[in-house]
Protein backbone atom coordinates (compact mmCIF):
# COMPACT_ATOMS: atom_id res chain seq x y z
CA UNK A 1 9.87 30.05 -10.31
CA UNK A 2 8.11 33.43 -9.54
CA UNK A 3 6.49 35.17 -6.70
CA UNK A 4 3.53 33.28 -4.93
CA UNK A 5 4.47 30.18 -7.43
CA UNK A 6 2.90 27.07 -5.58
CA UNK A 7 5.44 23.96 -4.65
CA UNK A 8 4.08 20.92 -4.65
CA UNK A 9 6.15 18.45 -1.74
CA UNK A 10 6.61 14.95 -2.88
CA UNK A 11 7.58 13.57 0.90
CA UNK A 12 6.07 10.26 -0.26
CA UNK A 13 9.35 9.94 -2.42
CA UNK A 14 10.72 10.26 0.97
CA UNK A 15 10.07 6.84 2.10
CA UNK A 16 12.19 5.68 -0.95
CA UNK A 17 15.48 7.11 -0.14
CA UNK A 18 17.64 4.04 -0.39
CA UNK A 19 20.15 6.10 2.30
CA UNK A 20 17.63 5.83 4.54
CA UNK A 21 16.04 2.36 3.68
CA UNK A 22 17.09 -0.84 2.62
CA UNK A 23 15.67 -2.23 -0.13
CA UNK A 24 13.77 1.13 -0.64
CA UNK A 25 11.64 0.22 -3.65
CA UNK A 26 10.44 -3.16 -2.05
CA UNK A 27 7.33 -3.48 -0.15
CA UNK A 28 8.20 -5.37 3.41
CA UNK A 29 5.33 -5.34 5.48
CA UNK A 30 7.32 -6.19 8.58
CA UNK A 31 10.27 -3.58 7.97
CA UNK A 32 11.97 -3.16 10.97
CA UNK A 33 13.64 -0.46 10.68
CA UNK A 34 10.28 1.81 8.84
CA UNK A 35 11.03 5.83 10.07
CA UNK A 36 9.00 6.30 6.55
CA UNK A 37 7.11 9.60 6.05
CA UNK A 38 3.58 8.35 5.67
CA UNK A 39 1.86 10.68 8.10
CA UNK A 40 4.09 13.43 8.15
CA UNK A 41 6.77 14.45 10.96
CA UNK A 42 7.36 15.85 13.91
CA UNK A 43 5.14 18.69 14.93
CA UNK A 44 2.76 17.93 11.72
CA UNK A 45 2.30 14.42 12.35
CA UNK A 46 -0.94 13.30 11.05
CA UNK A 47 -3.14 13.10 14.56
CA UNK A 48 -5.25 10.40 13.19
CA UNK A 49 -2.02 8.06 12.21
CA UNK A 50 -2.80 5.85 14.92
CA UNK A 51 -6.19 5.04 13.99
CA UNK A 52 -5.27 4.14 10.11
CA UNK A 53 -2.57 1.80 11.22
CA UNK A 54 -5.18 0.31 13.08
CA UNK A 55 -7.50 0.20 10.51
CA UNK A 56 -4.96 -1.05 8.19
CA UNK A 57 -4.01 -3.89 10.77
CA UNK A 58 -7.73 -4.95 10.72
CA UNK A 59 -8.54 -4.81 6.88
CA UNK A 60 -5.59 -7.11 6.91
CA UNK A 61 -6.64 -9.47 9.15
CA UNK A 62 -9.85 -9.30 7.95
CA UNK A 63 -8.66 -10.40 4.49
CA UNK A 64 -6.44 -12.74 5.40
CA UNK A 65 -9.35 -15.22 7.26
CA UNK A 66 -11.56 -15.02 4.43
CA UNK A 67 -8.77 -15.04 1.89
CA UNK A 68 -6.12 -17.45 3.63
CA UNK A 69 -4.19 -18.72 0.15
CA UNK A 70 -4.56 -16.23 -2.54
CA UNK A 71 -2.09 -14.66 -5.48
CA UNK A 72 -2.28 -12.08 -8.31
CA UNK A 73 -4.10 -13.53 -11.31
CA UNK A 74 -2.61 -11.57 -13.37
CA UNK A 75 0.61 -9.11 -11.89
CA UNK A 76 1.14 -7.22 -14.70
CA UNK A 77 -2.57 -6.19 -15.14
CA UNK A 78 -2.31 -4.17 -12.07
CA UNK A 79 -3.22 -0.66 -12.27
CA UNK A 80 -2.19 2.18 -9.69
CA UNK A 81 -3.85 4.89 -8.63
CA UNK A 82 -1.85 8.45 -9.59
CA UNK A 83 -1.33 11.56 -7.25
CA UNK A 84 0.26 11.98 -3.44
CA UNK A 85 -1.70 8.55 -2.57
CA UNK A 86 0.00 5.53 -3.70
CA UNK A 87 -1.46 2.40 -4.30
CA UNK A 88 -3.22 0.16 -6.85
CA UNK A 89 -6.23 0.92 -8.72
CA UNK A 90 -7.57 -1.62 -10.02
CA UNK A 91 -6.17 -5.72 -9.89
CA UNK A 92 -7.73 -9.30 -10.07
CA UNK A 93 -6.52 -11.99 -7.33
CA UNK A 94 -7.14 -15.68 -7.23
CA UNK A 95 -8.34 -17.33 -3.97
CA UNK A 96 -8.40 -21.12 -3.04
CA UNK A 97 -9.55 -22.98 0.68
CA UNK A 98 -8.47 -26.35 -0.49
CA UNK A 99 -4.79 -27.23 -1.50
CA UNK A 100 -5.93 -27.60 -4.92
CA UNK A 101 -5.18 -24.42 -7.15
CA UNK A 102 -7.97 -25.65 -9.88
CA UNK A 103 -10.79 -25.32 -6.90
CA UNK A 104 -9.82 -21.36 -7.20
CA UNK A 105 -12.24 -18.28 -7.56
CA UNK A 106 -11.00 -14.90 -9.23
CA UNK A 107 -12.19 -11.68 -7.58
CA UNK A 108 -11.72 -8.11 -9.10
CA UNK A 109 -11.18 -5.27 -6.29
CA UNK A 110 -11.64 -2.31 -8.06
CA UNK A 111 -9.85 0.85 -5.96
CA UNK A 112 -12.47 3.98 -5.67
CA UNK A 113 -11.00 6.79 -4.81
């Protein structure tokens, strides 16, 4: 490195510090123990952190009623998104409302970012 070289902070590989997490490369969605890194820390918390959990909690929901049974079509066709902001960029899911799998419907969500 020189003088004024830029440094570029990967504190999303914070959140998978198997020190500090259990099962650090899995995704848990009820974690209890989560101090991750998400919206920063501290003093430079992220002030709007609140209202994207919130958001996220609602998307959720939101999928889940009109979604209730659903699965990857295809997981290893699942594409993610590079840079600080992880997360999948393109993947196909297969939805069913009856118990029968062969009633199913595929839908492509396509990630813009």
């Amino acid at each position: 490195m020189k003088k004024d070289d830029w440094v570029l902070l990967g504190f999303p590989a914070a959140n998978r510090d198997p020190d500090a997490f259990e099962d650090a490369d899995k995704f848990i969605i009820d974690r209890a123990l989560n101090r991750h890194a998400a919206f920063g820390l501290g003093i430079h918390r992220c002030v709007g952190s609140n209202l994207a959990r919130m958001e996220l909690r609602v998307a959720i929901e939101e999928f889940i009623a009109r979604y209730p049974r659903f699965a990857l079509s295809d997981p290893d066709a699942v594409t993610w998104a590079p840079g600080q902001v992880r997360g999948p960029g393109r993947y196909r899911f297969a939805s069913w409302r009856s118990t029968a799998p062969s009633r199913s419907s595929t839908v492509q969500c396509d990630i813009l970012r």
